[in-house]
N, C-alpha and C. Protein backbone atom coordinates (compact mmCIF):
# COMPACT_ATOMS: atom_id res chain seq x y z
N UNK A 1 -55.76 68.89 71.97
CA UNK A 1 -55.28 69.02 70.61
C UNK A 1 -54.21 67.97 70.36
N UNK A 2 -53.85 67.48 69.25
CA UNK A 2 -53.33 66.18 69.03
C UNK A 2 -52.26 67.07 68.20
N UNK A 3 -50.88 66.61 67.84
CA UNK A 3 -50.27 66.92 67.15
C UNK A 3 -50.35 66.19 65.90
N UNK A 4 -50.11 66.59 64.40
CA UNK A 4 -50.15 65.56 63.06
C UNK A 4 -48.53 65.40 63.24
N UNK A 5 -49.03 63.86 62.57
CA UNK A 5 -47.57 63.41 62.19
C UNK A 5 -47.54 63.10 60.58
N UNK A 6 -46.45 63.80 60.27
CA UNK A 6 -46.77 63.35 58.52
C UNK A 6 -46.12 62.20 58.64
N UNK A 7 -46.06 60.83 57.44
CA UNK A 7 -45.53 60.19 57.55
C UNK A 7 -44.67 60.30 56.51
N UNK A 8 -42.95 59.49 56.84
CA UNK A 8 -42.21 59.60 55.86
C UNK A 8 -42.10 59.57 54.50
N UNK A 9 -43.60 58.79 54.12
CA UNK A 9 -43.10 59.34 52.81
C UNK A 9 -43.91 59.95 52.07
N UNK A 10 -44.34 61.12 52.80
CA UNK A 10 -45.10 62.69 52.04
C UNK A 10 -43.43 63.66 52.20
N UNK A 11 -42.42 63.42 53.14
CA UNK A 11 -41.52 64.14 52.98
C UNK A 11 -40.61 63.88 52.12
N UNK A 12 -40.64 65.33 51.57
CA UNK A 12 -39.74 65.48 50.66
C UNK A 12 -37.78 65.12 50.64
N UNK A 13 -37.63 64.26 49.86
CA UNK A 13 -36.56 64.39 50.67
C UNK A 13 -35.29 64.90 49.05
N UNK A 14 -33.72 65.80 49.64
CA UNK A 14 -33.42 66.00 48.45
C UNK A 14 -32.92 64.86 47.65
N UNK A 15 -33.27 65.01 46.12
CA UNK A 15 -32.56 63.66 45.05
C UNK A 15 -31.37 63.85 45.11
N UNK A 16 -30.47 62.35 45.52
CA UNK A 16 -29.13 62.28 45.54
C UNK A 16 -28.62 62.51 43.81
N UNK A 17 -27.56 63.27 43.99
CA UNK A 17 -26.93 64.12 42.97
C UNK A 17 -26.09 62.80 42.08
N UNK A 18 -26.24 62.46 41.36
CA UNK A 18 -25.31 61.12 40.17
C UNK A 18 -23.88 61.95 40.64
N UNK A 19 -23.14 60.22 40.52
CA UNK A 19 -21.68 60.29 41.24
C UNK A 19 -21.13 60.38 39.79
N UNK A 20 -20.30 61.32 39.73
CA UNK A 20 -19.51 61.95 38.48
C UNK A 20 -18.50 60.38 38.17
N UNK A 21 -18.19 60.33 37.25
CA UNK A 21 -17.25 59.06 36.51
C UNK A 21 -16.03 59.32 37.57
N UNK A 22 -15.68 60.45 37.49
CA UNK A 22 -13.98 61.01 38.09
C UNK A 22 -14.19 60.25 39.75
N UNK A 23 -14.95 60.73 40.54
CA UNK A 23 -15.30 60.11 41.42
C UNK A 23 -15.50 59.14 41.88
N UNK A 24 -16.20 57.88 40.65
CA UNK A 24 -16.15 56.60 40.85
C UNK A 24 -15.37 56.10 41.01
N UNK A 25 -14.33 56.44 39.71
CA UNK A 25 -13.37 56.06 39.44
C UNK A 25 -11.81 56.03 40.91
N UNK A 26 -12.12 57.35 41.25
CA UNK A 26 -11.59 57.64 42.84
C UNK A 26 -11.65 56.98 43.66
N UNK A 27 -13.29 56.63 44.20
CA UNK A 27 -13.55 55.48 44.92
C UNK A 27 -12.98 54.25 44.88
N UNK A 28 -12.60 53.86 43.42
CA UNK A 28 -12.44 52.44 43.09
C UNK A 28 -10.47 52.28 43.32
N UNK A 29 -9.81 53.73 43.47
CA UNK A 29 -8.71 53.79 43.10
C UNK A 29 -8.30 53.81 44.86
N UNK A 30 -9.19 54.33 45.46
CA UNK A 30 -9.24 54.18 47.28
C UNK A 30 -9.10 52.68 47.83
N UNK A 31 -9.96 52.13 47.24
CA UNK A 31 -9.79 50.90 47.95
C UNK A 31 -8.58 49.94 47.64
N UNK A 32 -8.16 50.50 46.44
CA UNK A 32 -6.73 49.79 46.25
C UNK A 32 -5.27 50.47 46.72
N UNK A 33 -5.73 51.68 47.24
CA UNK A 33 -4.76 52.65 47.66
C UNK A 33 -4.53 51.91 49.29
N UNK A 34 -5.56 51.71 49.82
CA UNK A 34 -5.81 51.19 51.28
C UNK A 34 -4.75 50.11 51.62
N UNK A 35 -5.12 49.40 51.01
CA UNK A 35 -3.99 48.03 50.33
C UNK A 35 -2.33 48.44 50.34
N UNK A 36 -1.99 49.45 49.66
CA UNK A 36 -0.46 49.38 50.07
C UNK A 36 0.23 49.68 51.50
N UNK A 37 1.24 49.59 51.29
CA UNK A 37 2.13 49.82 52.72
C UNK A 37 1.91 51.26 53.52
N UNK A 38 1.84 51.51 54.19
CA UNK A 38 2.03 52.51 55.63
C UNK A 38 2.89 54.08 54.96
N UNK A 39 4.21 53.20 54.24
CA UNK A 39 5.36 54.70 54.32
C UNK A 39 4.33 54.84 52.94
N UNK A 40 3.79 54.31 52.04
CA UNK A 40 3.61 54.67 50.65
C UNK A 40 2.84 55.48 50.32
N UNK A 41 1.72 55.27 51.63
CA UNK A 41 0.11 56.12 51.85
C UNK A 41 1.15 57.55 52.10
N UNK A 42 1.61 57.20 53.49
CA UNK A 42 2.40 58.29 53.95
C UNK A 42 3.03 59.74 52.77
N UNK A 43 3.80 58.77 51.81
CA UNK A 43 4.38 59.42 51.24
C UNK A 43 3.32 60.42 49.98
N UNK A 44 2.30 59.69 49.48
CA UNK A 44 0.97 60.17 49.03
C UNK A 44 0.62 61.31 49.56
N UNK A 45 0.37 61.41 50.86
CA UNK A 45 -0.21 62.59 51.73
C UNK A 45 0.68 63.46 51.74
N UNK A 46 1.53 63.08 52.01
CA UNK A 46 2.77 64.34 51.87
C UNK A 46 3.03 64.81 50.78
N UNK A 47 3.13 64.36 49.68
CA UNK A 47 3.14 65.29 48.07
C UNK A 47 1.80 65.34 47.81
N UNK A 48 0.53 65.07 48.28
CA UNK A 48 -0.70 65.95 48.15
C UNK A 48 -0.89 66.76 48.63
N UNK A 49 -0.63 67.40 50.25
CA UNK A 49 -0.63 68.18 50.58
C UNK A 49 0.64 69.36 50.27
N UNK A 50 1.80 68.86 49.48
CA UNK A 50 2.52 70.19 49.69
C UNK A 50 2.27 70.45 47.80
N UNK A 51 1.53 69.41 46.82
CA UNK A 51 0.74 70.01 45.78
C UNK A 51 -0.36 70.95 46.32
N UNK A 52 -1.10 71.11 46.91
CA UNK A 52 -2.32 71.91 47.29
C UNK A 52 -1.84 73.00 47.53
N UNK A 53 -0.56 73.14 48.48
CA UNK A 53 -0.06 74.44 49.08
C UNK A 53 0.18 74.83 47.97
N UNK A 54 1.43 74.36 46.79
CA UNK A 54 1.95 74.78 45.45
C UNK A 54 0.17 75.44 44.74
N UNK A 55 -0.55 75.02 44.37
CA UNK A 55 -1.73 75.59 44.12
C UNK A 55 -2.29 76.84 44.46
N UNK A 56 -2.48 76.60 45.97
CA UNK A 56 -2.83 77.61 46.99
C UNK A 56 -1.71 78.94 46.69
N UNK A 57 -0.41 78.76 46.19
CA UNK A 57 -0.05 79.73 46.69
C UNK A 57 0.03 80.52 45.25
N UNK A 58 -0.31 79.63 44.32
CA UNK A 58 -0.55 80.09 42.91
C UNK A 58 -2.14 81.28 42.51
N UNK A 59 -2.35 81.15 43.35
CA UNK A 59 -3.58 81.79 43.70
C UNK A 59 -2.90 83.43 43.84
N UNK A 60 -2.34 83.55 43.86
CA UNK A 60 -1.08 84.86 44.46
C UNK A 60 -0.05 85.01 43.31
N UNK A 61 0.80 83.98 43.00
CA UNK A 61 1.54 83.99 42.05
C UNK A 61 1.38 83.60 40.62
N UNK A 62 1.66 83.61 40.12
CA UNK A 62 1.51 83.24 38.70
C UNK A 62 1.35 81.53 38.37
N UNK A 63 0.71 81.04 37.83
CA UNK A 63 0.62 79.95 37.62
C UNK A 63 -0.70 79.16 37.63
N UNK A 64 -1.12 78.21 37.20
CA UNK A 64 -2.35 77.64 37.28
C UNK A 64 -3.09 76.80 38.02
N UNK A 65 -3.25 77.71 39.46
CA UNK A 65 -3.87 77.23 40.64
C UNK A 65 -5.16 76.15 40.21
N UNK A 66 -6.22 76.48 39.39
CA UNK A 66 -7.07 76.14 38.90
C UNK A 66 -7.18 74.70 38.55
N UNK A 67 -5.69 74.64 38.50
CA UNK A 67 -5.19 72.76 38.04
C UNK A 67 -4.78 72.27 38.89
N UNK A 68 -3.77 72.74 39.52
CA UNK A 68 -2.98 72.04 40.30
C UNK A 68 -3.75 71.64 41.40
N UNK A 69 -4.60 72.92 42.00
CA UNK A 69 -5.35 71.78 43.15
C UNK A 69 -5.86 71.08 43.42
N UNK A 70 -7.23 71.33 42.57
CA UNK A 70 -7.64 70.19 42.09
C UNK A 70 -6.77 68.57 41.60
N UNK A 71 -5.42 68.74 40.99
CA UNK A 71 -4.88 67.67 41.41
C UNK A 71 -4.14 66.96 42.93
N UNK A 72 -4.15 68.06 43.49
CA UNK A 72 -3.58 67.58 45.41
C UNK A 72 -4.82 67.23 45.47
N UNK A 73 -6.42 67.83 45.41
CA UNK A 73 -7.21 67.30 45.95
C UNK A 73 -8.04 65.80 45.72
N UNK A 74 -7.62 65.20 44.00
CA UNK A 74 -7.06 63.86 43.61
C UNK A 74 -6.47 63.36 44.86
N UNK A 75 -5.28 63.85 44.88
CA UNK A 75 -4.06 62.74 45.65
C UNK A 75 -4.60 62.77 46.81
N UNK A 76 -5.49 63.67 47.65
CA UNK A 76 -5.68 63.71 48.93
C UNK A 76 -6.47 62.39 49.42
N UNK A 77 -7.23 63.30 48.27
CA UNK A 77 -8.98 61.90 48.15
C UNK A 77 -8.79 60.32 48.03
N UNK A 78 -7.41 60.29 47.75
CA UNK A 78 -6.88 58.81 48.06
C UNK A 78 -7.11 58.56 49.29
N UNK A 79 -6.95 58.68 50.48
CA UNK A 79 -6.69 58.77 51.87
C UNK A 79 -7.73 59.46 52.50
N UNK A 80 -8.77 60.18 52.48
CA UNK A 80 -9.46 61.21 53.32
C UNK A 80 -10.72 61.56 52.60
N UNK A 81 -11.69 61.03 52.74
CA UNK A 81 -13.17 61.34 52.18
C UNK A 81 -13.15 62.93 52.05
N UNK A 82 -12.98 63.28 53.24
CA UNK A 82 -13.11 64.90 53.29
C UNK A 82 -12.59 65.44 51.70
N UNK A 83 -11.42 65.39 51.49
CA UNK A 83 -10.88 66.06 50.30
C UNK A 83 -11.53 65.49 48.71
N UNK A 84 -12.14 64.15 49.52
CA UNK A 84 -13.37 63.65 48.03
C UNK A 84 -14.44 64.99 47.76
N UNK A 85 -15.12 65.07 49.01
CA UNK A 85 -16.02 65.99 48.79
C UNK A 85 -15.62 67.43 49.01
N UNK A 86 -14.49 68.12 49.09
CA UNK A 86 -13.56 68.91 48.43
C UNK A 86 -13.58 69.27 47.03
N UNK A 87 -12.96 68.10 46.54
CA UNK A 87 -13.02 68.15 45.08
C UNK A 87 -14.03 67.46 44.43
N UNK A 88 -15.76 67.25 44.70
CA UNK A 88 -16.62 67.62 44.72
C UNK A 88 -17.02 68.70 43.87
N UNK A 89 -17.18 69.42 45.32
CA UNK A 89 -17.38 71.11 45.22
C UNK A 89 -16.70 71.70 44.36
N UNK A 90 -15.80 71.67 44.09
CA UNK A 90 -14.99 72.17 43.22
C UNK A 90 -14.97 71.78 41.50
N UNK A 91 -15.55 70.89 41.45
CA UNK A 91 -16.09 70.26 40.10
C UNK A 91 -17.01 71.18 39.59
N UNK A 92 -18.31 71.12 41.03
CA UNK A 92 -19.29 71.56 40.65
C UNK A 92 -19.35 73.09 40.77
N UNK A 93 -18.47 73.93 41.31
CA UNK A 93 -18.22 75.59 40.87
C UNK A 93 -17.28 74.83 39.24
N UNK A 94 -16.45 74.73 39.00
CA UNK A 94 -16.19 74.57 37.67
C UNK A 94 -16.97 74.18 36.54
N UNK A 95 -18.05 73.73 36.81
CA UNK A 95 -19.12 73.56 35.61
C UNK A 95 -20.35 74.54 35.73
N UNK A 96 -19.97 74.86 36.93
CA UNK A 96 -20.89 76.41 37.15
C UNK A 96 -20.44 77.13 36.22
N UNK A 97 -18.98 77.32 36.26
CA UNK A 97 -18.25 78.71 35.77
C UNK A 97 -18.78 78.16 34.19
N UNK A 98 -18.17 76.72 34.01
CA UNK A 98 -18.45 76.76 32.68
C UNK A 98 -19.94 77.17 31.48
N UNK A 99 -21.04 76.79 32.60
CA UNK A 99 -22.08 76.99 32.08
C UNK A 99 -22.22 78.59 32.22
N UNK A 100 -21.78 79.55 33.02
CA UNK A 100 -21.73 80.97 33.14
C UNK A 100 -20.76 81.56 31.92
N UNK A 101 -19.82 81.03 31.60
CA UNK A 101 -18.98 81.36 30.63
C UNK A 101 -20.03 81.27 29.31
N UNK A 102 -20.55 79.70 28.33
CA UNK A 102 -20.86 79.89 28.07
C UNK A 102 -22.25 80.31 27.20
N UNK A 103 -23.05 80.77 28.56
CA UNK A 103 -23.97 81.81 28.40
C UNK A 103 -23.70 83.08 28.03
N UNK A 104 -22.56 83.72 28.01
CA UNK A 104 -22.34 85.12 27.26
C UNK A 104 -22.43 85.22 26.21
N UNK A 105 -23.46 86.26 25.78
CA UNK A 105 -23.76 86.55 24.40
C UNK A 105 -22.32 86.81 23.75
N UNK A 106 -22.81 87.07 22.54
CA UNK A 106 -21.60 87.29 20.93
C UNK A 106 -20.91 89.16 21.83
N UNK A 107 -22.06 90.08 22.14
CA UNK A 107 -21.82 90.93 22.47
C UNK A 107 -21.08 91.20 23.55
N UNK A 108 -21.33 90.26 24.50
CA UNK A 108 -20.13 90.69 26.00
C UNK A 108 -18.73 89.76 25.41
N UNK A 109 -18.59 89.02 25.13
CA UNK A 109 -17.67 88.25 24.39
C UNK A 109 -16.47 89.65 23.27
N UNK A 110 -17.27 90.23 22.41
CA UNK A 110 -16.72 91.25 21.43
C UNK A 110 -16.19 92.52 22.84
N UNK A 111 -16.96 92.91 23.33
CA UNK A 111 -16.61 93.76 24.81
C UNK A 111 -15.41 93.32 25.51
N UNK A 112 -15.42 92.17 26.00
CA UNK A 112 -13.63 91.97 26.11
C UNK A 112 -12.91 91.59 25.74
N UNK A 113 -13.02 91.42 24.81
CA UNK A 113 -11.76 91.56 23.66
C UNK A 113 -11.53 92.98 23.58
N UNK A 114 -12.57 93.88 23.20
CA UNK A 114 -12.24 95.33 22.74
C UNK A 114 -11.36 95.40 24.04
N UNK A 115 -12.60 95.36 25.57
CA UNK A 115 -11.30 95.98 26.65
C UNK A 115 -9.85 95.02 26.99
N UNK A 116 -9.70 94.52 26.56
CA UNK A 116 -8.34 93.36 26.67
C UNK A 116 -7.44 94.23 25.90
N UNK A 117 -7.55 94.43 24.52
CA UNK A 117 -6.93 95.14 23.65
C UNK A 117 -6.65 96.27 24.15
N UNK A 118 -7.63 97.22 24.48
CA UNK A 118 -7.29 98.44 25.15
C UNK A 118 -5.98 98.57 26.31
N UNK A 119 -7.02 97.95 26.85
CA UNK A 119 -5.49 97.46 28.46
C UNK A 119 -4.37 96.98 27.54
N UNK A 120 -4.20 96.23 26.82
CA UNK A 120 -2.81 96.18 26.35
C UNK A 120 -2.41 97.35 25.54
N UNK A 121 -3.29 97.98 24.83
CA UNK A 121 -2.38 99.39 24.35
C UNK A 121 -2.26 100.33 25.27
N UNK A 122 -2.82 100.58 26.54
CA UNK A 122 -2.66 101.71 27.48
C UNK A 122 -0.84 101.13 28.25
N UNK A 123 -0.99 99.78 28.50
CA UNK A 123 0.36 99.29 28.77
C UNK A 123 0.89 99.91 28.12
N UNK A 124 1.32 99.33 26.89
CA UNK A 124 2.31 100.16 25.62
C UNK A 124 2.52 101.31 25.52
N UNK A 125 1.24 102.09 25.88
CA UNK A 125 1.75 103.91 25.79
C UNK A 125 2.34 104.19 26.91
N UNK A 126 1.89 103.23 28.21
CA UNK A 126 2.70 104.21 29.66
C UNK A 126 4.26 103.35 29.15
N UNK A 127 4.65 102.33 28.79
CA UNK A 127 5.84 101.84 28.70
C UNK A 127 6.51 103.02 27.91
N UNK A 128 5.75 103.47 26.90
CA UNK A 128 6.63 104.06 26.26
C UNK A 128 6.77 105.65 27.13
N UNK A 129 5.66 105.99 27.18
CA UNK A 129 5.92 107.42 27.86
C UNK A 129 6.64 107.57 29.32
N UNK A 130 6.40 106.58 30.18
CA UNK A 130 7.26 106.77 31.08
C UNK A 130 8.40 105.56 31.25
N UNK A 131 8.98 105.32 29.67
CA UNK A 131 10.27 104.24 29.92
C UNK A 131 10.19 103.42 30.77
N UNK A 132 9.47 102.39 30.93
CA UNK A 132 8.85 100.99 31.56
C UNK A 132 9.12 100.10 30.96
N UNK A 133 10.82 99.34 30.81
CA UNK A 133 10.88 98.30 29.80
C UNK A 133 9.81 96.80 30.14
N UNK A 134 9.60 96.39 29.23
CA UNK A 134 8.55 95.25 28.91
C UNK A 134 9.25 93.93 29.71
N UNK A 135 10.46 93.89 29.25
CA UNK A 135 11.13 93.04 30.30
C UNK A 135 12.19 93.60 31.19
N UNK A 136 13.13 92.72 32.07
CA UNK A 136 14.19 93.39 32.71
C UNK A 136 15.23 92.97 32.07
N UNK A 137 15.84 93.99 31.59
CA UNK A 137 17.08 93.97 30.98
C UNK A 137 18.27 94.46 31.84
């Protein structure tokens, strides 16, 4: 019995995905990043990475993780392919979300609003019924 060999090009192979503008543009901003001095890169990496943490930890605290990391992962991607295709991925869940967002009908749209509203008047009644000031006074 003989084994078949398909030849390469009956296989399928996957279509490379178009390089987003932001990305090019990255690339093109890398090779001139390469170019400066030692402490300057240095100093790059170090306020990209302690932006990411600021992000990361916004994830927990209040504030808009959603941005900020995506900008450490900018500054990273200067220096480190890895954090290119980082923020990548992260593009592409964000245009996920966006195309999931908006696909919601008129009807789930009117639905939270109604429950948004609600949750804010159930706030208001426990504030009031069990004296919960709104701020700290």
């Amino acid at each position: 019995m003989s084994a078949s060999v398909t030849p390469e090009s009956t296989v399928e192979q996957p279509a490379e995905k178009p390089v987003r503008p932001l990305i090019a543009g990255l690339r093109e901003r890398r090779a001139r990043h390469k170019q400066r001095p030692l402490i300057v890169r240095a100093v790059y990496v170090v306020a990209a990475v302690t932006v990411v943490l600021v992000g990361i930890a916004m994830l927990l605290l209040p504030g808009p993780a959603f941005v900020v990391i995506p900008i450490g992962l900018t500054l990273l991607a200067l220096e480190f392919a890895g954090a290119e295709r980082l923020l990548d991925r992260a593009l592409d869940q964000a245009d996920a979300a966006k195309a999931k967002a908006s696909a919601t009908t008129t009807t789930q749209r009117v639905l939270m609003v109604i429950a948004g509203a609600a949750a804010a008047a159930a706030a208001a009644v426990a504030a009031v019924l069990w004296d919960i000031p709104f701020l700290p006074v």
